[in-house]
C-alpha atoms as a PDB file:
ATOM      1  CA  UNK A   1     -49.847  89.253  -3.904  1.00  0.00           C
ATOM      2  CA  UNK A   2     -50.873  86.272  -2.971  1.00  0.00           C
ATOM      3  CA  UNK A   3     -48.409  84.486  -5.282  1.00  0.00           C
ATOM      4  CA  UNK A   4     -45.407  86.232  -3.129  1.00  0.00           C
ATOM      5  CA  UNK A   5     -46.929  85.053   0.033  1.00  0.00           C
ATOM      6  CA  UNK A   6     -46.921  80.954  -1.171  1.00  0.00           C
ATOM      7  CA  UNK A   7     -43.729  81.299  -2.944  1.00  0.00           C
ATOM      8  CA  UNK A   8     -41.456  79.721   0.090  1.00  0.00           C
ATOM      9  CA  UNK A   9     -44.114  77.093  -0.204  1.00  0.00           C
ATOM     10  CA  UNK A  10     -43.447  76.550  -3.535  1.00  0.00           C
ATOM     11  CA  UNK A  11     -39.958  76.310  -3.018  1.00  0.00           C
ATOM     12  CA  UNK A  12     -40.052  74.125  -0.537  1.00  0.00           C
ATOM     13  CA  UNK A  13     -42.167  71.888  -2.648  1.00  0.00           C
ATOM     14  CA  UNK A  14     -39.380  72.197  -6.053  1.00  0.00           C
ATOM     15  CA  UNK A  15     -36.682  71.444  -3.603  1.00  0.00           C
ATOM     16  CA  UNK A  16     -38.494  68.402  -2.190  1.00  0.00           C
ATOM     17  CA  UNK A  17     -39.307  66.589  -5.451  1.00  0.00           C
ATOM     18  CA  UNK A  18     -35.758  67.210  -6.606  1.00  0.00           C
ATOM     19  CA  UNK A  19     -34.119  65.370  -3.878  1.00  0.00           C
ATOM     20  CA  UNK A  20     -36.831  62.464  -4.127  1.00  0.00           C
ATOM     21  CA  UNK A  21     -36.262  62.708  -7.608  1.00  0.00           C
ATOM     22  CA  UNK A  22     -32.403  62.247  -7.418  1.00  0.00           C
ATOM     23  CA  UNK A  23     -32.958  59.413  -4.665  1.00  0.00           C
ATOM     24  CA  UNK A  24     -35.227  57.316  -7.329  1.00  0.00           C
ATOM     25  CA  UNK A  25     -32.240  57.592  -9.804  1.00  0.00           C
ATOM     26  CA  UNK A  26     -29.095  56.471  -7.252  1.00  0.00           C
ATOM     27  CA  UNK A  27     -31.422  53.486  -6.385  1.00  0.00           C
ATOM     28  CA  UNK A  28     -32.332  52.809  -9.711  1.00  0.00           C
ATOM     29  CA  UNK A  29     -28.261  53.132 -10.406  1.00  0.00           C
ATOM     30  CA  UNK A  30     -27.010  50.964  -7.885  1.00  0.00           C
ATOM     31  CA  UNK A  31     -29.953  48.554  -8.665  1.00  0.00           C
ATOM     32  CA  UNK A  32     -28.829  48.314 -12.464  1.00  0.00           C
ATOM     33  CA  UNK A  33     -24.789  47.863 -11.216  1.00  0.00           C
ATOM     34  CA  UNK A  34     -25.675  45.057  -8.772  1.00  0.00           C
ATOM     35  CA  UNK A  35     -28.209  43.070 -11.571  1.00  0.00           C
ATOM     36  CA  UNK A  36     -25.373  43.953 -13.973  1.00  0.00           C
ATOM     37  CA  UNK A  37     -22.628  42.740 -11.623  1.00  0.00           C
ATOM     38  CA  UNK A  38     -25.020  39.752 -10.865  1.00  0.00           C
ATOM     39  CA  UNK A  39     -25.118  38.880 -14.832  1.00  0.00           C
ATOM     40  CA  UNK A  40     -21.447  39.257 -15.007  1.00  0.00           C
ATOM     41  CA  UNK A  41     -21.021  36.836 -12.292  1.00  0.00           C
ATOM     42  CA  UNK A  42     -23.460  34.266 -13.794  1.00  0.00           C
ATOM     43  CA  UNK A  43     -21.897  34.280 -17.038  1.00  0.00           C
ATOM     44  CA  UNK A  44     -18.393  33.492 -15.384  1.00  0.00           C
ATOM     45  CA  UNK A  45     -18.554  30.021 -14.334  1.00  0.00           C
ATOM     46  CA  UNK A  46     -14.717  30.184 -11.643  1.00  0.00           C
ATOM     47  CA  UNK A  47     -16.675  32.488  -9.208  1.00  0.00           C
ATOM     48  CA  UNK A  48     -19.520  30.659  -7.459  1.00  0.00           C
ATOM     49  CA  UNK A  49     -18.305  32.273  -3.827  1.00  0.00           C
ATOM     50  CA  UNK A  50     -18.970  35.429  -5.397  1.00  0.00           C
ATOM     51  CA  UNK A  51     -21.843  34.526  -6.511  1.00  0.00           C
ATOM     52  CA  UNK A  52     -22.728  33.284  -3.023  1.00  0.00           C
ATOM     53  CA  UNK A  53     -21.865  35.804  -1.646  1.00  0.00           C
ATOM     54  CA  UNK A  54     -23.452  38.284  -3.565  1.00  0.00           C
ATOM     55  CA  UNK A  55     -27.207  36.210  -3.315  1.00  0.00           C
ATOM     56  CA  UNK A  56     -26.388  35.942   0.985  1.00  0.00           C
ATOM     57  CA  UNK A  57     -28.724  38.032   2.836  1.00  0.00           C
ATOM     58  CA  UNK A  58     -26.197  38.418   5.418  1.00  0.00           C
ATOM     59  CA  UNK A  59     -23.265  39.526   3.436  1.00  0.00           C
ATOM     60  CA  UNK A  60     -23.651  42.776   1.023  1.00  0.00           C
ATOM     61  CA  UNK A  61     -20.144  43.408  -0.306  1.00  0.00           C
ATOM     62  CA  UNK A  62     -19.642  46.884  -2.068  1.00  0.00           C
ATOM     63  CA  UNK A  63     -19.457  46.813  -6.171  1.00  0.00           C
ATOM     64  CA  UNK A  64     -15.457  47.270  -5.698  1.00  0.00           C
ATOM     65  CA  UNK A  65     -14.633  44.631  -3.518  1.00  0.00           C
ATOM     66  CA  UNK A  66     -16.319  41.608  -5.563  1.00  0.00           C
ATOM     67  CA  UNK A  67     -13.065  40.979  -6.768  1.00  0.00           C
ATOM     68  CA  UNK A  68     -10.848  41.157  -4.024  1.00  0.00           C
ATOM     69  CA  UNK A  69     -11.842  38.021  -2.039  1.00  0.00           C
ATOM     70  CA  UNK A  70      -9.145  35.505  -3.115  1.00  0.00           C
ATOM     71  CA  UNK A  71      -7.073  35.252  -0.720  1.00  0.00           C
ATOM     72  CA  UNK A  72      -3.323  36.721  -1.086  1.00  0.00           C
ATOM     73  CA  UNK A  73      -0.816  35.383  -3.803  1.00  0.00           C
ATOM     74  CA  UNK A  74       2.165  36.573  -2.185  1.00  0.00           C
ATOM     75  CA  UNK A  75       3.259  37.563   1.490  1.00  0.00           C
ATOM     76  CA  UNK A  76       5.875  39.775   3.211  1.00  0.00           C
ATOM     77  CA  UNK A  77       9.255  38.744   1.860  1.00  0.00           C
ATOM     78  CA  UNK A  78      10.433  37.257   5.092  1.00  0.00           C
ATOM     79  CA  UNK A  79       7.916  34.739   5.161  1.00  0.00           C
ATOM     80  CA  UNK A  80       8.116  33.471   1.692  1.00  0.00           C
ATOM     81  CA  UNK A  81      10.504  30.352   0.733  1.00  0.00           C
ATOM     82  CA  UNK A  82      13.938  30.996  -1.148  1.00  0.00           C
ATOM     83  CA  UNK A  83      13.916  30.831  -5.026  1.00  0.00           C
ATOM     84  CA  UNK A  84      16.498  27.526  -4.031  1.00  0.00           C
ATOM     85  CA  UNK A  85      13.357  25.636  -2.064  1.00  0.00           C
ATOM     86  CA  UNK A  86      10.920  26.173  -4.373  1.00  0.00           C
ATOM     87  CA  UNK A  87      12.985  24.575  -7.186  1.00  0.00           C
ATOM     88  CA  UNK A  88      13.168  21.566  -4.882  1.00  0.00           C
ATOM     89  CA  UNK A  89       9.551  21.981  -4.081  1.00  0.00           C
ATOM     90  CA  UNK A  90       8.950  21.693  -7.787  1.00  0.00           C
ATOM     91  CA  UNK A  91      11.454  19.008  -9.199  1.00  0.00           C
ATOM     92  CA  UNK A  92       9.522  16.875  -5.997  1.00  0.00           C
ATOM     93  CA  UNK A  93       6.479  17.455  -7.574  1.00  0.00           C
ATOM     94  CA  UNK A  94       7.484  15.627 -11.079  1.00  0.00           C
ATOM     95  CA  UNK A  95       9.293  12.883  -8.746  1.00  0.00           C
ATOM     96  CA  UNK A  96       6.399  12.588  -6.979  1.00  0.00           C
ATOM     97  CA  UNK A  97       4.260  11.937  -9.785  1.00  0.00           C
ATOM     98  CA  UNK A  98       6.662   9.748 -11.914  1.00  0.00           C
ATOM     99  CA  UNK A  99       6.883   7.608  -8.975  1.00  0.00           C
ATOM    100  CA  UNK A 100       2.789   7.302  -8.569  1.00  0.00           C
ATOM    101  CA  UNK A 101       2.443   6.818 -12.366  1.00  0.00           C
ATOM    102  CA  UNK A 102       5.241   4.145 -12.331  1.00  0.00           C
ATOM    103  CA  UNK A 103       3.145   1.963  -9.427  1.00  0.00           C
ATOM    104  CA  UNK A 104      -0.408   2.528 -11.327  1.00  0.00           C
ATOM    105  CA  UNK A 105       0.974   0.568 -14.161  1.00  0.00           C
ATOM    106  CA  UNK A 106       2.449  -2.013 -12.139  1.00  0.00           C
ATOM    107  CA  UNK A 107      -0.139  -2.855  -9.714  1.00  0.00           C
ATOM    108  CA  UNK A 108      -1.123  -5.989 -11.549  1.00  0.00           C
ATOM    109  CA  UNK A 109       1.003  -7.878 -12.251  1.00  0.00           C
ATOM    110  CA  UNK A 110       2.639  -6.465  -9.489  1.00  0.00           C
ATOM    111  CA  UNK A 111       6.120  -5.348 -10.590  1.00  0.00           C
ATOM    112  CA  UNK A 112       6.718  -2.496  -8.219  1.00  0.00           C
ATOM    113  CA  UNK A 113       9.962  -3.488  -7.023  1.00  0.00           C
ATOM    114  CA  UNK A 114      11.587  -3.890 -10.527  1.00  0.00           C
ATOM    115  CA  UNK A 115      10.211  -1.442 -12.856  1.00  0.00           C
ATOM    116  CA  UNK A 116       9.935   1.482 -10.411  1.00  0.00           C
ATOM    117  CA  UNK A 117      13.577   1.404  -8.383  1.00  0.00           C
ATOM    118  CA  UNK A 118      14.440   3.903 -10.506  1.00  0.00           C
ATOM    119  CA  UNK A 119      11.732   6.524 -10.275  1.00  0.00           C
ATOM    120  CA  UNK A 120      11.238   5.524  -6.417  1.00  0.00           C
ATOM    121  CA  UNK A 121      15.779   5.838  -6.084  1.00  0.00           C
ATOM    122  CA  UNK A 122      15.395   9.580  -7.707  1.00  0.00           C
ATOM    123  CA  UNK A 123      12.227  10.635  -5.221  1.00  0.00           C
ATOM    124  CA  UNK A 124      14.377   9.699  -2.199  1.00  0.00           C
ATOM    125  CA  UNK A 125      17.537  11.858  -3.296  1.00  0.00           C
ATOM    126  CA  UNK A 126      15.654  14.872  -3.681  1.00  0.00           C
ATOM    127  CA  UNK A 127      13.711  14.733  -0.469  1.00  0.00           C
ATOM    128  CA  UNK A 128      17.014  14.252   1.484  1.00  0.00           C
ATOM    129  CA  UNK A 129      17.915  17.279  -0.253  1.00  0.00           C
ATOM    130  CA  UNK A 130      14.989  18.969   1.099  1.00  0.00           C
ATOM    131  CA  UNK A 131      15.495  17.511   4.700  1.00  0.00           C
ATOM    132  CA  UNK A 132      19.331  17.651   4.958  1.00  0.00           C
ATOM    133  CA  UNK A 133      20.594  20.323   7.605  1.00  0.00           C
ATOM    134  CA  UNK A 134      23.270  21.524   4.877  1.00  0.00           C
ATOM    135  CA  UNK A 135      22.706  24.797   3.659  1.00  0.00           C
ATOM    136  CA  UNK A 136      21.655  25.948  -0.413  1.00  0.00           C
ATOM    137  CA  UNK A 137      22.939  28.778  -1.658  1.00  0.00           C
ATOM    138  CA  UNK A 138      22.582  31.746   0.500  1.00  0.00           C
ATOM    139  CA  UNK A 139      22.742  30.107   3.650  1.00  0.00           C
ATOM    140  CA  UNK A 140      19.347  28.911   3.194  1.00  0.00           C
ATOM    141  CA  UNK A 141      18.106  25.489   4.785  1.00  0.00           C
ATOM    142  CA  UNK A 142      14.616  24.195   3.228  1.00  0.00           C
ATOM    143  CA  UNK A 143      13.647  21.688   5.766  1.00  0.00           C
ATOM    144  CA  UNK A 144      11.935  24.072   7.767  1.00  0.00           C
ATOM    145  CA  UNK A 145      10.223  26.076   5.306  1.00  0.00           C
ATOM    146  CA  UNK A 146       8.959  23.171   3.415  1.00  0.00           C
ATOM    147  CA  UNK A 147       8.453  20.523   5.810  1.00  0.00           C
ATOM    148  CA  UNK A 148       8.075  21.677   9.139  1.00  0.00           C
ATOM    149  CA  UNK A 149       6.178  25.076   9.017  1.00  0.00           C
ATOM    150  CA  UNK A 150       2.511  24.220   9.297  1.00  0.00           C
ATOM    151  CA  UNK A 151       0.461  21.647  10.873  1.00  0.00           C
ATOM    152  CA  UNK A 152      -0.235  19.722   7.548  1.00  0.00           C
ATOM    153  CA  UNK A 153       3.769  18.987   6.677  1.00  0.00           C
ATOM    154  CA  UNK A 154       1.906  17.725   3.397  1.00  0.00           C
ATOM    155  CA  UNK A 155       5.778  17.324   1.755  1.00  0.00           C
ATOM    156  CA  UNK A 156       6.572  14.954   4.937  1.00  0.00           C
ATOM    157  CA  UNK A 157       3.268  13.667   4.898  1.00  0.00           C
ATOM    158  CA  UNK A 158       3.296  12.482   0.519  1.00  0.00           C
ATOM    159  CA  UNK A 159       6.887  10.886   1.194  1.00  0.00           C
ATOM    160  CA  UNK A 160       5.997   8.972   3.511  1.00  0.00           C
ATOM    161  CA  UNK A 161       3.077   7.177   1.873  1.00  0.00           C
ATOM    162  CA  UNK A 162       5.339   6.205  -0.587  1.00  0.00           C
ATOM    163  CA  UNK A 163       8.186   5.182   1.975  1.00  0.00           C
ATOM    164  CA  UNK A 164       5.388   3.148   3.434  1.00  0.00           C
ATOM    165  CA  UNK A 165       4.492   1.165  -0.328  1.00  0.00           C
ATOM    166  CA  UNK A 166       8.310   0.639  -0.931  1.00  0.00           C
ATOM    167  CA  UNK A 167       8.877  -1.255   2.640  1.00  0.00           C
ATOM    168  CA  UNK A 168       5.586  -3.252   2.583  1.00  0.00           C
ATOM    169  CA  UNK A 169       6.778  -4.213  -0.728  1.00  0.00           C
ATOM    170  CA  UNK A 170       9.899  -5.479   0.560  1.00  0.00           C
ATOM    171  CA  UNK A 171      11.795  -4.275  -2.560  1.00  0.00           C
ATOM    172  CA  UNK A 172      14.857  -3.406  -0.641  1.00  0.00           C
ATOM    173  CA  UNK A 173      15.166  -7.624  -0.841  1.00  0.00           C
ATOM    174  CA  UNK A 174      15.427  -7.326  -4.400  1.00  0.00           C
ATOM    175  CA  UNK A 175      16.949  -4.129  -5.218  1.00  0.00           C
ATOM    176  CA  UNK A 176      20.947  -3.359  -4.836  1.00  0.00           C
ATOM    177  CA  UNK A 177      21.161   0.060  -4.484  1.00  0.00           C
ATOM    178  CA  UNK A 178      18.466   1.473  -6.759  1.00  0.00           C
ATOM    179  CA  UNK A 179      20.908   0.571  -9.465  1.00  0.00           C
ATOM    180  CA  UNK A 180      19.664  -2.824 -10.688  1.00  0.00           C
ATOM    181  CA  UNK A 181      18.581  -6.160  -9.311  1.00  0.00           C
ATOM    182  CA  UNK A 182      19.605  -8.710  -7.274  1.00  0.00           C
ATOM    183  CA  UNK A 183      21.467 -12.030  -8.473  1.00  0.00           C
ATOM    184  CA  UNK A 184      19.348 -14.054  -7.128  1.00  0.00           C
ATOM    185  CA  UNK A 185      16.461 -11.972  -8.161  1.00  0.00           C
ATOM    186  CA  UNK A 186      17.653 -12.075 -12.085  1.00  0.00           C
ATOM    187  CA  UNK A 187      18.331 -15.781 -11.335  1.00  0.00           C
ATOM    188  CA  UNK A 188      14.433 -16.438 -10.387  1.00  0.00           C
ATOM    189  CA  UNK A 189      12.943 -14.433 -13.076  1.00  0.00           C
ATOM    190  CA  UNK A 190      15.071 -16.556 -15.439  1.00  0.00           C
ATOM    191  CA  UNK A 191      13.828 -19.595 -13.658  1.00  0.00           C
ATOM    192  CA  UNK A 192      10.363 -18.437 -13.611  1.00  0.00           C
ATOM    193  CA  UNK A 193      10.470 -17.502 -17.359  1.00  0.00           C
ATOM    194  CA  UNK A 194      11.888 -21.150 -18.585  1.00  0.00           C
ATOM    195  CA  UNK A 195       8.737 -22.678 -16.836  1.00  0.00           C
ATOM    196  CA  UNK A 196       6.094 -20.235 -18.412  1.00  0.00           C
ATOM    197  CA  UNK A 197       7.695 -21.068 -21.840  1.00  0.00           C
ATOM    198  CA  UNK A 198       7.357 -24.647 -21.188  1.00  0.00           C
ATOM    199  CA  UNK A 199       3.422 -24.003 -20.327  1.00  0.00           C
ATOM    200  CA  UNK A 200       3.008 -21.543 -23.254  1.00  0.00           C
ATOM    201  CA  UNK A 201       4.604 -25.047 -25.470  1.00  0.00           C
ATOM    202  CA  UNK A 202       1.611 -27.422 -24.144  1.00  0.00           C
ATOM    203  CA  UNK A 203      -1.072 -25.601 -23.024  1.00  0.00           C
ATOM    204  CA  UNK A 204      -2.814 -25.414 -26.033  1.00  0.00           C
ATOM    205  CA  UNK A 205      -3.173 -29.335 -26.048  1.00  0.00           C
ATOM    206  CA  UNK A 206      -2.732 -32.165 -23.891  1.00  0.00           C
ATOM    207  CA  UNK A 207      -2.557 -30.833 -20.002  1.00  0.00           C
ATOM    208  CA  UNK A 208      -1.441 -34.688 -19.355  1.00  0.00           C
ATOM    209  CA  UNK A 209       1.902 -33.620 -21.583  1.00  0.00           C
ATOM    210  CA  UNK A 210       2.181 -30.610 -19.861  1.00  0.00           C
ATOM    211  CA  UNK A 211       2.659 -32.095 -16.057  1.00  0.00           C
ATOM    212  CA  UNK A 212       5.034 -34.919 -17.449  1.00  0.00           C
ATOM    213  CA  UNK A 213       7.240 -32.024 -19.531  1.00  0.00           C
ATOM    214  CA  UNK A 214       7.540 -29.458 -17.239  1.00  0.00           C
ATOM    215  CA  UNK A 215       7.405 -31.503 -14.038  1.00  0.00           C
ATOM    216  CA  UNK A 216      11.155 -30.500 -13.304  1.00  0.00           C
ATOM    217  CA  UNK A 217      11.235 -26.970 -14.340  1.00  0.00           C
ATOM    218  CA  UNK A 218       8.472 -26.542 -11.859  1.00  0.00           C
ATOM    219  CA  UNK A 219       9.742 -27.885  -8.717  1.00  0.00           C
ATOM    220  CA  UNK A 220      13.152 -26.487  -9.521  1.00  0.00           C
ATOM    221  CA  UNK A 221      11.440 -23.239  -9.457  1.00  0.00           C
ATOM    222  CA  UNK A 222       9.856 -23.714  -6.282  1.00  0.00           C
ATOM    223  CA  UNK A 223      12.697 -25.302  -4.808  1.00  0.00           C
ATOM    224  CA  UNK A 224      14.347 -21.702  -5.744  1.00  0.00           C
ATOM    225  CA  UNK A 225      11.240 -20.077  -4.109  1.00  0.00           C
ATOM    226  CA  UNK A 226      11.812 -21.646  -0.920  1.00  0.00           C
ATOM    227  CA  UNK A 227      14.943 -20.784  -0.450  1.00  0.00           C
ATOM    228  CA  UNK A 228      14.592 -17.501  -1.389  1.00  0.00           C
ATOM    229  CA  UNK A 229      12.272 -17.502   1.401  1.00  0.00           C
ATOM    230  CA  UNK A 230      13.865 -18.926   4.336  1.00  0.00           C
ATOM    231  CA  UNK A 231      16.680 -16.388   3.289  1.00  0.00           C
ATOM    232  CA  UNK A 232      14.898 -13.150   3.209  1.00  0.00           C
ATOM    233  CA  UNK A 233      15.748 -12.444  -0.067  1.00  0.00           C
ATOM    234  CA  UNK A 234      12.013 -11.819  -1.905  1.00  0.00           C
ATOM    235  CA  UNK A 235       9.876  -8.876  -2.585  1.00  0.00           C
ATOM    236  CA  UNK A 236       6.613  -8.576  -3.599  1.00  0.00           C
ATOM    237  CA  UNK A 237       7.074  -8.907  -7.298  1.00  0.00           C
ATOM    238  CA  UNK A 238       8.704 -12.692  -6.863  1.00  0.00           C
ATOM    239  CA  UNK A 239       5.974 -13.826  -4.332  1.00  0.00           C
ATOM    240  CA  UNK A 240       2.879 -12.558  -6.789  1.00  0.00           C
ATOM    241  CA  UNK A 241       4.692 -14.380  -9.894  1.00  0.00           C
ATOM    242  CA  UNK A 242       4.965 -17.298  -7.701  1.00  0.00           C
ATOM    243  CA  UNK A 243       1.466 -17.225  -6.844  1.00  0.00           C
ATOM    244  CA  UNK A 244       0.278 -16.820 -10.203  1.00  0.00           C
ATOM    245  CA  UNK A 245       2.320 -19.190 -11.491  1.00  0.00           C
ATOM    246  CA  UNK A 246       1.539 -21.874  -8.678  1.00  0.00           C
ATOM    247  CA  UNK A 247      -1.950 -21.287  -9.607  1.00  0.00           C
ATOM    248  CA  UNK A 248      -1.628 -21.799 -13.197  1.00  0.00           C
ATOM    249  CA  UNK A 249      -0.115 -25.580 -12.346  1.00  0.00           C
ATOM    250  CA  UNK A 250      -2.642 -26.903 -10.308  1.00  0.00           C
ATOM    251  CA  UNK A 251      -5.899 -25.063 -10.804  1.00  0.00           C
ATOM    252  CA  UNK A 252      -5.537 -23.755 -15.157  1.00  0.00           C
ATOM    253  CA  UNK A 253      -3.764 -27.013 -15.774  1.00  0.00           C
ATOM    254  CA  UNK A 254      -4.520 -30.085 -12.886  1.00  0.00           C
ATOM    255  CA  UNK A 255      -0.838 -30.640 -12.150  1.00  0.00           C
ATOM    256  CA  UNK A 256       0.160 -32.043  -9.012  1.00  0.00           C
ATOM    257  CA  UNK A 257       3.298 -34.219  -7.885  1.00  0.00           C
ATOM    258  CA  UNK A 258       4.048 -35.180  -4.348  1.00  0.00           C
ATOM    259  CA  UNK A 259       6.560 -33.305  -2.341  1.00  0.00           C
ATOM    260  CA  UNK A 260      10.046 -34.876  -1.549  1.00  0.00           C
ATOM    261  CA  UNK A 261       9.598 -33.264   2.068  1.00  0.00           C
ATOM    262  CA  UNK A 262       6.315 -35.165   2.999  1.00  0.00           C
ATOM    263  CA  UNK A 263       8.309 -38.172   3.188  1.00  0.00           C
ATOM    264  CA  UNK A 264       9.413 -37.843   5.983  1.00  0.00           C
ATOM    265  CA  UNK A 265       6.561 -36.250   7.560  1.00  0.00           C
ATOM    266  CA  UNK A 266       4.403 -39.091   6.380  1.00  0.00           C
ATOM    267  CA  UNK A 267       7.027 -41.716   8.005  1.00  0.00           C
ATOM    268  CA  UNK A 268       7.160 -39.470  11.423  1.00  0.00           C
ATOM    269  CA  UNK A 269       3.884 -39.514  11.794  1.00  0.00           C
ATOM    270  CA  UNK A 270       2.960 -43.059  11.146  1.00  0.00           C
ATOM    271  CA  UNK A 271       5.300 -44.189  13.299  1.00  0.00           C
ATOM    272  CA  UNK A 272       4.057 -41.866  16.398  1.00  0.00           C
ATOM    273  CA  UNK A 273       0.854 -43.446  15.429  1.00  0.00           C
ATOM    274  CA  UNK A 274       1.709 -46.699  16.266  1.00  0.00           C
ATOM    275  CA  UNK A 275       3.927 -45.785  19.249  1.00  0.00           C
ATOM    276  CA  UNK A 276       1.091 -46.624  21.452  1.00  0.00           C
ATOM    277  CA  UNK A 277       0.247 -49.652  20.170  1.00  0.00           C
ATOM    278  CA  UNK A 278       3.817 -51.175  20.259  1.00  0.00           C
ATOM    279  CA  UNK A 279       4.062 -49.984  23.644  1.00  0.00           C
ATOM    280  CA  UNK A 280       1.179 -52.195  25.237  1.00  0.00           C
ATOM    281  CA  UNK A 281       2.067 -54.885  23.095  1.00  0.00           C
ATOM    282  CA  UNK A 282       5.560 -54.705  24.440  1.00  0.00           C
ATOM    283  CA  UNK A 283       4.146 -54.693  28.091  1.00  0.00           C
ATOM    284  CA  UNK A 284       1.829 -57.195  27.572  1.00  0.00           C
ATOM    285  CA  UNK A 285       4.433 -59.759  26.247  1.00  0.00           C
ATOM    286  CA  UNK A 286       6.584 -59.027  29.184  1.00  0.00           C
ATOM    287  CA  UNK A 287       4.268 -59.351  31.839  1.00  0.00           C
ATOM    288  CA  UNK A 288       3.144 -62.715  30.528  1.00  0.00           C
ATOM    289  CA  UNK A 289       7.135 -63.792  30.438  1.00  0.00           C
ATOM    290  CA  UNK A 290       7.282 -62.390  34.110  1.00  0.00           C
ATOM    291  CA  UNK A 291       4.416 -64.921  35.061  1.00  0.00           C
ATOM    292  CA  UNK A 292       5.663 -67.886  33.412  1.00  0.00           C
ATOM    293  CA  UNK A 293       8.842 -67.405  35.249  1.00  0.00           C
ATOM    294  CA  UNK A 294       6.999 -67.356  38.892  1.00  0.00           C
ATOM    295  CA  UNK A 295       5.136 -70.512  37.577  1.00  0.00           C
ATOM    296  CA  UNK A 296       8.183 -72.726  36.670  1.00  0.00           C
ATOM    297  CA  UNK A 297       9.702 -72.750  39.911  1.00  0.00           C
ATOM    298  CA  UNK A 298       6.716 -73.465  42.129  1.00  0.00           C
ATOM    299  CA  UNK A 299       5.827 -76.567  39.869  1.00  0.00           C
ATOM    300  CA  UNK A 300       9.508 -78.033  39.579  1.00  0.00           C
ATOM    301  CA  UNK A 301       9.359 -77.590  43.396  1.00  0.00           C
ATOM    302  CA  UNK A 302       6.149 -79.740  43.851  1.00  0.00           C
ATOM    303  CA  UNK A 303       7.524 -82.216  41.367  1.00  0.00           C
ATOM    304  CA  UNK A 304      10.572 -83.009  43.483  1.00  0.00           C
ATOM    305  CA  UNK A 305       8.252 -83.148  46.987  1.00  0.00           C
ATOM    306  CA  UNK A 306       6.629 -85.904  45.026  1.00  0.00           C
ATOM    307  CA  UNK A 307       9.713 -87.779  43.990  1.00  0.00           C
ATOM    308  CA  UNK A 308      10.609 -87.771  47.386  1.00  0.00           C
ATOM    309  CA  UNK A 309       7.197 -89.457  48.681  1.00  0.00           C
ATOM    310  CA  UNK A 310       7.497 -91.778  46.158  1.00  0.00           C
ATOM    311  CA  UNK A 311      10.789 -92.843  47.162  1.00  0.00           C
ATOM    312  CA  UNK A 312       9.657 -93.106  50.922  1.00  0.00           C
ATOM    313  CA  UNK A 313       7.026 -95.002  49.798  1.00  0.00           C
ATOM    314  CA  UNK A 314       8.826 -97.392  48.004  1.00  0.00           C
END
């Protein structure tokens, strides 16, 4: 009887440690997924956001969405560039870093201008393909898609930098039509090679033989220099040989001869030098002729007035 009576009380109590029962093993559950999920996590070393993101005691992501966080390979197919720009895009890309490998290898001795025309010639035609009005195939125009639709305009914004290194190099002085070199540039470089032979031939021994022997070569090759200079027509490449080679006479080797065009300078200046001088001699002469001319009269006139007493007299 009195087992009837408690039974709803013990069936409240079986239904009660059931459901705590069944909570202890979801927590235990989702505690094992998320240490498991944690150790799979660790063990891959390309997710450290997730991994942030799972230790932030802000953010709790669910188990499913872990791996849904990168952000979205591919977009509605309006908004997406033609198959036609992104071939462009690309073959820019290998331009782009031909051109950049090209310049690390001839940043010293600088030799920009004439070993990277080429590289620098094929860069340039394919951005003007990319921002030339005229229409791919399909109708399609990629100058807007790839240059001018977002703040960065990180196409624009690469070209330009190298733009930038081709004009400060002045290589446009140099270069006929991204084809080959100048004459005159072909004619210096053969200049500039006939005097570093002649060094190679003496700089082993007497420097004294050196400055005798190669005397001419050198100042035809800065005579060269100079007028390559007074008529615009030197880049960067003939103006660091020069250097070098300028500093290989007179500091490696203790050349020196004197410059035809000091002459003159030397004679100009020597003679304003003395301008003063001349000019208060000059004055000084003729001031003294001046007074010996206002003399003479006064004493032949007294002379006379005596001659004339004299003759009174006598």
């Amino acid at each position: 009887m009195s087992l009837y009576k408690n039974s709803p009380f013990l069936v409240c109590l079986v239904l009660s440690s059931y459901a705590l029962a069944s909570s202890v093993g979801v927590n235990i559950t989702a505690s094992d997924s998320a240490d498991k999920l944690k150790q799979t996590v660790f063990l891959s070393p390309a997710t450290p956001a997730v991994v942030a993101m799972v230790d932030s005691p802000v953010f709790k992501p669910g188990v499913d969405s872990l791996f849904s966080l990168n952000l979205l390979s591919s977009f509605p197919e309006d908004l997406e560039i033609s198959d036609y720009c992104s071939d462009l895009l690309h073959i820019f890309g290998q331009r782009y870093v031909a051109y950049v490998n090209c310049l690390v290898t001839a940043a010293r001795p600088v030799k920009v201008c004439q070993n990277c025309f080429s590289s620098y010639g094929s860069l340039m035609n394919i951005y003007m393909n990319i921002s030339s009005d005229q229409m791919g195939p399909g109708n399609v125009s990629c100058r807007d898609s790839l240059l001018r639709s977002d703040h960065l305009m990180l196409v624009y914004l690469l070209y330009s930098n190298m733009e930038d290194i081709w004009k400060k190099s002045a290589c446009d002085n140099c270069i006929k039509g991204f084809q080959s070199m100048t004459n005159d540039t072909l004619y210096f470089i053969s200049s500039l090679n006939q005097t570093l032979t002649c060094f190679e031939k003496y700089q082993q021994g007497n420097h004294t033989e050196l400055c005798k022997d190669c005397k001419n070569a050198y100042r035809d090759l800065n005579e060269l220099y100079s007028r390559m200079e007074t008529n615009l027509t030197m880049c960067v490449d003939i103006e660091d040989s020069m250097n070098m080679t300028r500093r290989l006479w007179s500091k490696n080797f203790h050349c020196s001869f004197p410059r035809e065009e000091t002459v003159p300078v030397i004679a100009v200046s020597s003679f304003m030098l003395f301008l003063p001088i001349i000019f208060y001699l000059s004055s000084f002469l003729h001031s003294e002729q001046k007074k010996r001319k206002l003399i003479h009269p006064k004493r032949a006139k007294s002379y006379s007035s005596l001659m004339n007493i004299q003759d009174k007299l006598s």
